[in-house]
Protein backbone atom coordinates (compact mmCIF):
# COMPACT_ATOMS: atom_id res chain seq x y z
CA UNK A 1 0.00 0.00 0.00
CA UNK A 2 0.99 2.91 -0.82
CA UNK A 3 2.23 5.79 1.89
CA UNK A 4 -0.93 7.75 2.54
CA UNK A 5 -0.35 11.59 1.95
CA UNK A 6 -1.55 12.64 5.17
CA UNK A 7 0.56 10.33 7.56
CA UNK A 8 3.40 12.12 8.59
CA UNK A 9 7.25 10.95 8.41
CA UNK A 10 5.98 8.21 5.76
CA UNK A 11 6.27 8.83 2.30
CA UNK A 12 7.05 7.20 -2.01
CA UNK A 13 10.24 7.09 -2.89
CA UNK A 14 10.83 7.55 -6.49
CA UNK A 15 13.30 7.63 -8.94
CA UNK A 16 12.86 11.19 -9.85
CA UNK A 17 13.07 12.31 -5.90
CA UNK A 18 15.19 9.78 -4.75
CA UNK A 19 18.07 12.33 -4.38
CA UNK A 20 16.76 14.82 -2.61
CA UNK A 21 14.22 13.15 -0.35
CA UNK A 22 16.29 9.83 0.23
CA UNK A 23 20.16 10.65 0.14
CA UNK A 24 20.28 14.03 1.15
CA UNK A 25 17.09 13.30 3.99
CA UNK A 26 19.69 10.44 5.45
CA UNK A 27 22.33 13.14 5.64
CA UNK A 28 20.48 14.32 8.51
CA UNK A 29 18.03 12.42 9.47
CA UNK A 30 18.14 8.16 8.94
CA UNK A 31 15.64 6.59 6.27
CA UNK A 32 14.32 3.39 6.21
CA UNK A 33 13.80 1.64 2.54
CA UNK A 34 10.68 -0.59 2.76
CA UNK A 35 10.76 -2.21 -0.70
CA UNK A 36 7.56 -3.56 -1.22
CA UNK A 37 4.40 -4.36 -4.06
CA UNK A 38 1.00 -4.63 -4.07
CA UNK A 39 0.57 -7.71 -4.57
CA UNK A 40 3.18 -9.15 -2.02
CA UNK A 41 1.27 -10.50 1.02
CA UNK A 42 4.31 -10.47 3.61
CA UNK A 43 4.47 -6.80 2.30
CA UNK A 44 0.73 -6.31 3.25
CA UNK A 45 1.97 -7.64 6.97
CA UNK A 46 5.19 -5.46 7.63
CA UNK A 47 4.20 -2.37 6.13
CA UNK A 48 1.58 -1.27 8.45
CA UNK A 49 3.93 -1.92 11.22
CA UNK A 50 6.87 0.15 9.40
CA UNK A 51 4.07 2.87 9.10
CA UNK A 52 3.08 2.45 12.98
CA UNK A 53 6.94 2.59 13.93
CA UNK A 54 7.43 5.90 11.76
CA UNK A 55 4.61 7.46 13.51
CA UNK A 56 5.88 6.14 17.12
CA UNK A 57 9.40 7.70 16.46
CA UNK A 58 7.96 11.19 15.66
CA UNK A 59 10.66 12.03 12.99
CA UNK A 60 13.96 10.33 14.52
CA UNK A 61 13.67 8.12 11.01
CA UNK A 62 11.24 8.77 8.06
CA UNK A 63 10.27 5.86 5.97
CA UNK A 64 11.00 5.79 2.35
CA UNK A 65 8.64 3.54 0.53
CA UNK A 66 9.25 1.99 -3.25
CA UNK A 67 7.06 0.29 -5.25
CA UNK A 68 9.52 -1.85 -7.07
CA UNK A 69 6.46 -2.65 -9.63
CA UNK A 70 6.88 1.21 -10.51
CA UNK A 71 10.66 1.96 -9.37
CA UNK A 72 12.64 -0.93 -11.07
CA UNK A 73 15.53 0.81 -11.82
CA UNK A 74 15.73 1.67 -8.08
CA UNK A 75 15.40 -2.27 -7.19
CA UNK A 76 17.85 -3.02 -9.30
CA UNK A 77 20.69 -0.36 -7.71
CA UNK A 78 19.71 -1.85 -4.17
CA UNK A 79 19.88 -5.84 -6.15
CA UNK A 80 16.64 -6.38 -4.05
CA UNK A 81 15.81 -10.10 -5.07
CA UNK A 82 12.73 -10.73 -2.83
CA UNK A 83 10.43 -8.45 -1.19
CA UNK A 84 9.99 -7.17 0.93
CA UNK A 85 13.65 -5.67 1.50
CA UNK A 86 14.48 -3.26 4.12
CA UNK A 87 17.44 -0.79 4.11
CA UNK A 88 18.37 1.90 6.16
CA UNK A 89 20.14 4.93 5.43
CA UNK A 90 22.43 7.09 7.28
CA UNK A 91 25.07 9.79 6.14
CA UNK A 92 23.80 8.44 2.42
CA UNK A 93 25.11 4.92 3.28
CA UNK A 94 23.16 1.72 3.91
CA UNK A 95 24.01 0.81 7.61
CA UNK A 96 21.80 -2.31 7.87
CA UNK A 97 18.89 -4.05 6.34
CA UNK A 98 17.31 -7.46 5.74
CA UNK A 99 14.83 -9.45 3.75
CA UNK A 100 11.51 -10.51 4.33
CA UNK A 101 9.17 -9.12 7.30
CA UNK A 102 10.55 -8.62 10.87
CA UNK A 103 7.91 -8.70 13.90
CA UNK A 104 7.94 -4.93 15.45
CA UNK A 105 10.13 -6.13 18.57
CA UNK A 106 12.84 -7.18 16.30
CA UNK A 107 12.46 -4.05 13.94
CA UNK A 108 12.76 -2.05 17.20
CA UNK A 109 15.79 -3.65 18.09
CA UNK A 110 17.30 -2.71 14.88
CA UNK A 111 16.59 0.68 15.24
CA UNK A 112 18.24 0.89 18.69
CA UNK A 113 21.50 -0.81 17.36
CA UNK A 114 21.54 2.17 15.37
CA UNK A 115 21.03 5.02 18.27
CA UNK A 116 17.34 5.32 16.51
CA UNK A 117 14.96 6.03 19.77
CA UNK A 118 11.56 7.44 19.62
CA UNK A 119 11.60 11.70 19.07
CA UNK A 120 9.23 13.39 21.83
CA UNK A 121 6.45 15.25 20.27
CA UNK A 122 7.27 18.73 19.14
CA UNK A 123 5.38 21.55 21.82
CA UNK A 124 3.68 24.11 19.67
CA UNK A 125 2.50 27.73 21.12
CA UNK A 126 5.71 27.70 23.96
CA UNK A 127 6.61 30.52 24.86
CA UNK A 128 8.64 30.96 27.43
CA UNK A 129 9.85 34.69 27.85
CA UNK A 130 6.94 36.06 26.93
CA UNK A 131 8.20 37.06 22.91
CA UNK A 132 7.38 34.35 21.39
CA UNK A 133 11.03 33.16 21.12
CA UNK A 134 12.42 30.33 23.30
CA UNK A 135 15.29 32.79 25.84
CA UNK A 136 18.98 32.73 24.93
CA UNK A 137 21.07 29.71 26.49
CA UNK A 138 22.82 30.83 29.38
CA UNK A 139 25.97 31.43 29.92
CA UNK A 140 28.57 28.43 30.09
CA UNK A 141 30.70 29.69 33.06
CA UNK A 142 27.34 30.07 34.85
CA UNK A 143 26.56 27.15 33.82
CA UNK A 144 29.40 25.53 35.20
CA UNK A 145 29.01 26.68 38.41
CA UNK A 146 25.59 26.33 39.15
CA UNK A 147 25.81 22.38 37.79
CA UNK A 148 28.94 22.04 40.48
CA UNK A 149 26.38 22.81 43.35
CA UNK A 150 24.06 20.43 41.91
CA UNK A 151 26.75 17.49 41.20
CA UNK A 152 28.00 18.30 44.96
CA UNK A 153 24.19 18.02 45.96
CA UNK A 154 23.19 14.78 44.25
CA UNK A 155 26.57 13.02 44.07
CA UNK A 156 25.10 10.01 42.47
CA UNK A 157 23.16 11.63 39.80
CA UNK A 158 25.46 11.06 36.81
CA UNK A 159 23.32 12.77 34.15
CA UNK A 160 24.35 16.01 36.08
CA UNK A 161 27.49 15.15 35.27
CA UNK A 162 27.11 14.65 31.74
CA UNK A 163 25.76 18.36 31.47
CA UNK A 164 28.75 19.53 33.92
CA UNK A 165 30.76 17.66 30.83
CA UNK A 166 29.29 19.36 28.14
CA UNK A 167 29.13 22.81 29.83
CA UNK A 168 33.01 22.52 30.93
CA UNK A 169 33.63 22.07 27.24
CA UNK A 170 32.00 25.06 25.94
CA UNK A 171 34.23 27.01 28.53
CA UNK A 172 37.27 25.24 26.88
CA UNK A 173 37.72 22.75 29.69
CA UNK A 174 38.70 20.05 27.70
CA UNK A 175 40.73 18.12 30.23
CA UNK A 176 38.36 17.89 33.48
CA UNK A 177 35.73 17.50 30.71
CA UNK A 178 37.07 14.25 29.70
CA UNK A 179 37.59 12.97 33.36
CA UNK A 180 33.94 13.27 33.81
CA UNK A 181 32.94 11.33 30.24
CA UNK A 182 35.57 8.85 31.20
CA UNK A 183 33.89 7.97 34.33
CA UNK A 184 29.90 7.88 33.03
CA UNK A 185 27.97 4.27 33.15
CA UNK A 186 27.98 2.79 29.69
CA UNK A 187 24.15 3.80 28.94
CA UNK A 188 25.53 7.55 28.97
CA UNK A 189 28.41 6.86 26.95
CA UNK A 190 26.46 6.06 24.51
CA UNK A 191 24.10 9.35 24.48
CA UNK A 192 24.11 11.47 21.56
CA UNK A 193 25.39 14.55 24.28
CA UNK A 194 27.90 12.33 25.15
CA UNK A 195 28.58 11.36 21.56
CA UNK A 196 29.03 15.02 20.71
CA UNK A 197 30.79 15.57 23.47
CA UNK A 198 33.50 12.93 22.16
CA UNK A 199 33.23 14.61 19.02
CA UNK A 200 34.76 18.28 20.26
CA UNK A 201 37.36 16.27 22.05
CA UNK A 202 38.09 14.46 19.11
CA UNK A 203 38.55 17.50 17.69
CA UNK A 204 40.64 19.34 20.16
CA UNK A 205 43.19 16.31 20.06
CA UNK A 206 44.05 16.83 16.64
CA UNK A 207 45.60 20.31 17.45
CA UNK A 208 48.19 19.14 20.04
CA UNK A 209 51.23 20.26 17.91
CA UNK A 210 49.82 21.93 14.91
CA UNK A 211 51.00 24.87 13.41
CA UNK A 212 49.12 28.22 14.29
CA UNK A 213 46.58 29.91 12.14
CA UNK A 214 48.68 32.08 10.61
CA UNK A 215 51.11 29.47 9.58
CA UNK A 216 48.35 27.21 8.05
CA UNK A 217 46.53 30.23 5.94
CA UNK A 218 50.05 30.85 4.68
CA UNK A 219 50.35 27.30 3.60
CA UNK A 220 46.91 27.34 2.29
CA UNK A 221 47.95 30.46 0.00
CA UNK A 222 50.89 29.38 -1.46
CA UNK A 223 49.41 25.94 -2.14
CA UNK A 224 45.58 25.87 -1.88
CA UNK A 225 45.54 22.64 -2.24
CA UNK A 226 47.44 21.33 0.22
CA UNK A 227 44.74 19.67 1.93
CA UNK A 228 46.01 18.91 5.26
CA UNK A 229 46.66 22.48 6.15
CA UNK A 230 42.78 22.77 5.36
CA UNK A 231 41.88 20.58 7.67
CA UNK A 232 44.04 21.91 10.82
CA UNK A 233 42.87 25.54 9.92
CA UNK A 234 39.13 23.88 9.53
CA UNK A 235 39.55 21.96 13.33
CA UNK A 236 40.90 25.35 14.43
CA UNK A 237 38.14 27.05 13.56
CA UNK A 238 35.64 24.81 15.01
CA UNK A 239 37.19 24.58 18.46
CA UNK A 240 37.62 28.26 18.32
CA UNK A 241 34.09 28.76 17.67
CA UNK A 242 33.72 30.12 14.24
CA UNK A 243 31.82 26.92 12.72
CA UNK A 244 31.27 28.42 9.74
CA UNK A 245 34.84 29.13 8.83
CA UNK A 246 35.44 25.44 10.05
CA UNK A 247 32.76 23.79 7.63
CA UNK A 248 33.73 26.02 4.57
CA UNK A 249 37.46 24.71 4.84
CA UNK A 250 36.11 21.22 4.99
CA UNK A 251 33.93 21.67 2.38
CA UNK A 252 36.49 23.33 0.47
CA UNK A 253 38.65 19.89 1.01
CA UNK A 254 35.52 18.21 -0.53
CA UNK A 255 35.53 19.92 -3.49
CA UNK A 256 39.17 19.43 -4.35
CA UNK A 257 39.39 15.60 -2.95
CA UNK A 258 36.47 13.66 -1.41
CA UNK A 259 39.28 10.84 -1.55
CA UNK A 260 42.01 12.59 0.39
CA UNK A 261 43.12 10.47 3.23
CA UNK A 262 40.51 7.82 2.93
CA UNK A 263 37.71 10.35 3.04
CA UNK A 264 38.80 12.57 5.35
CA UNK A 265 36.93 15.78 3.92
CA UNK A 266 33.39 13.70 4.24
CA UNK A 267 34.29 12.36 7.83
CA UNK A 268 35.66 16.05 9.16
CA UNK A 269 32.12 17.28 7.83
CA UNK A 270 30.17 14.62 9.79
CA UNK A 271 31.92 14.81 12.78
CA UNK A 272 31.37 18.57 12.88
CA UNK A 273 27.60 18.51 12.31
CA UNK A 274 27.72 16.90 15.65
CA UNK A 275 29.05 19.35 17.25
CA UNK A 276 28.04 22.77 15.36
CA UNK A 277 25.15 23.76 17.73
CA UNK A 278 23.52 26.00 14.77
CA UNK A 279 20.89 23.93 13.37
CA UNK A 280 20.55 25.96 10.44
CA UNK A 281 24.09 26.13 9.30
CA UNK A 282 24.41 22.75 9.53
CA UNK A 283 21.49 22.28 7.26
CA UNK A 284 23.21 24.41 4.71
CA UNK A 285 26.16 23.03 4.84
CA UNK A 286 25.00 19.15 4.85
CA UNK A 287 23.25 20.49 1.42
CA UNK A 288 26.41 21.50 -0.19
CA UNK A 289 27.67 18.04 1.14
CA UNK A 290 25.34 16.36 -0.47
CA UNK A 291 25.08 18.37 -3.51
CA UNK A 292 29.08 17.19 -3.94
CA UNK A 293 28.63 13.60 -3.23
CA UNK A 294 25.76 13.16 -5.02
């Protein structure tokens, strides 16, 4: 069946939007590939479910689905040989997938293995200041202090620690930072805050040693393709706080070599969408991104 128009996160894949609304969606957001025709019974069984999962998850995955009756040239690029066929896509990739229909348990499961968990509902009409604009987030040195008192008050409460974490790193507190991720239970490891958090470390790391800014524009303008200084002057630029001077270098490194050092443009890109707190900016630039790879 095909996705009705009116259910949301659910929609027909195509050949002719396949691009845009497949590849580029996974870029920031994962999709799931339910290959499927109308007159496959097992398809009539795990489609509804698929449908009832997209609707449960509120947006954390959409679901892309293809009649491969009408899209055969898409079947064929994905070598689906039975149907249904599941795929799902993430950063343009196919991370996992399987044949035939899975029970919704299972289909959870896979999901999870994948850090997909259901997306709480969106809260229209808040407004909390009064201006109908959410206020501005405070200020990280504040921050820092006031989530000190709280870790000193509740000891054992180790998500305050993870915000501690996060809040020492957007003072530049990179070392006591780490100390604190280091020591979190394994189900916060794996949060996306933690994840992020990893991700500016990560970042910070590959600066012990390199050459200053002015050094690295210098090398940049006698050679601009001298892709390494690129990337030191992008990582610079993203632990210094100017994100959009960090993504333009790596994008810049895209351009001239997706290939350079096993795909290091591609990966500095992703792992800087995870940290770039500017939701819009990292639209655009995960649109150029795609507009290069694809």
């Amino acid at each position: 069946m095909s996705a009705d128009p009116a259910t949301p996160h659910v929609f027909d894949a195509t050949a002719a939007n396949f691009e845009t609304d497949v590849l580029q969606k996974s870029l920031q957001t994962p999709v799931l590939i339910d290959f499927w025709a109308e007159w496959c019974g097992p398809c009539k069984t795990l489609g509804p479910i698929l449908e009832k999962l997209a609707a449960d998850y509120n947006g954390a995955f959409v679901l892309a689905k293809v009649d491969v009756d009408k899209e055969q040239q898409l079947a064929a690029a994905f070598q689906v040989r039975s149907i249904p066929t599941v795929f799902l896509l993430v950063n343009g990739q196919p991370v996992d997938g399987f044949p035939g229909a899975l029970p919704e348990g299972e289909l959870r499961e896979l999901l999870k293995r994948h850090g997909i968990e259901p997306a709480a509902p969106a809260l229209a009409g808040v407004d909390m200041d009064g201006t109908g604009k959410a206020p501005p987030p405070p200020d990280p040195h504040a921050e820092v202090l006031r989530l000190r008192e709280a870790t000193v008050a509740e000891p054992d409460n180790e998500e305050l620690k993870l915000d501690l974490a996060l809040a020492l790193l957007r003072t530049g507190a990179a070392d006591e930072a780490e100390q604190l991720l280091d020591a979190l239970p394994a189900n916060l490891a794996a949060d996306d805050r933690c994840v992020q958090a990893r991700a500016r470390l990560g970042f910070a790391a590959m600066l012990e040693g390199a050459p200053p800014p002015e050094a690295l524009e210098a090398a940049i303008a006698a050679d601009p393709d001298d892709l390494r200084a690129r990337h030191l002057l992008g990582v610079r630029h993203i632990v210094g706080g100017d994100a959009e001077a960090g993504l333009e270098q790596f994008i810049e490194m895209l351009r001239r070599d997706r290939d350079f050092d096993g795909g290091l443009p591609r990966r500095a890109l992703i792992d800087a969408f995870r940290v770039v707190d500017d939701a819009a900016l990292v639209g655009r630039y995960r649109r150029r991104m795609a507009s290069l790879l694809f």
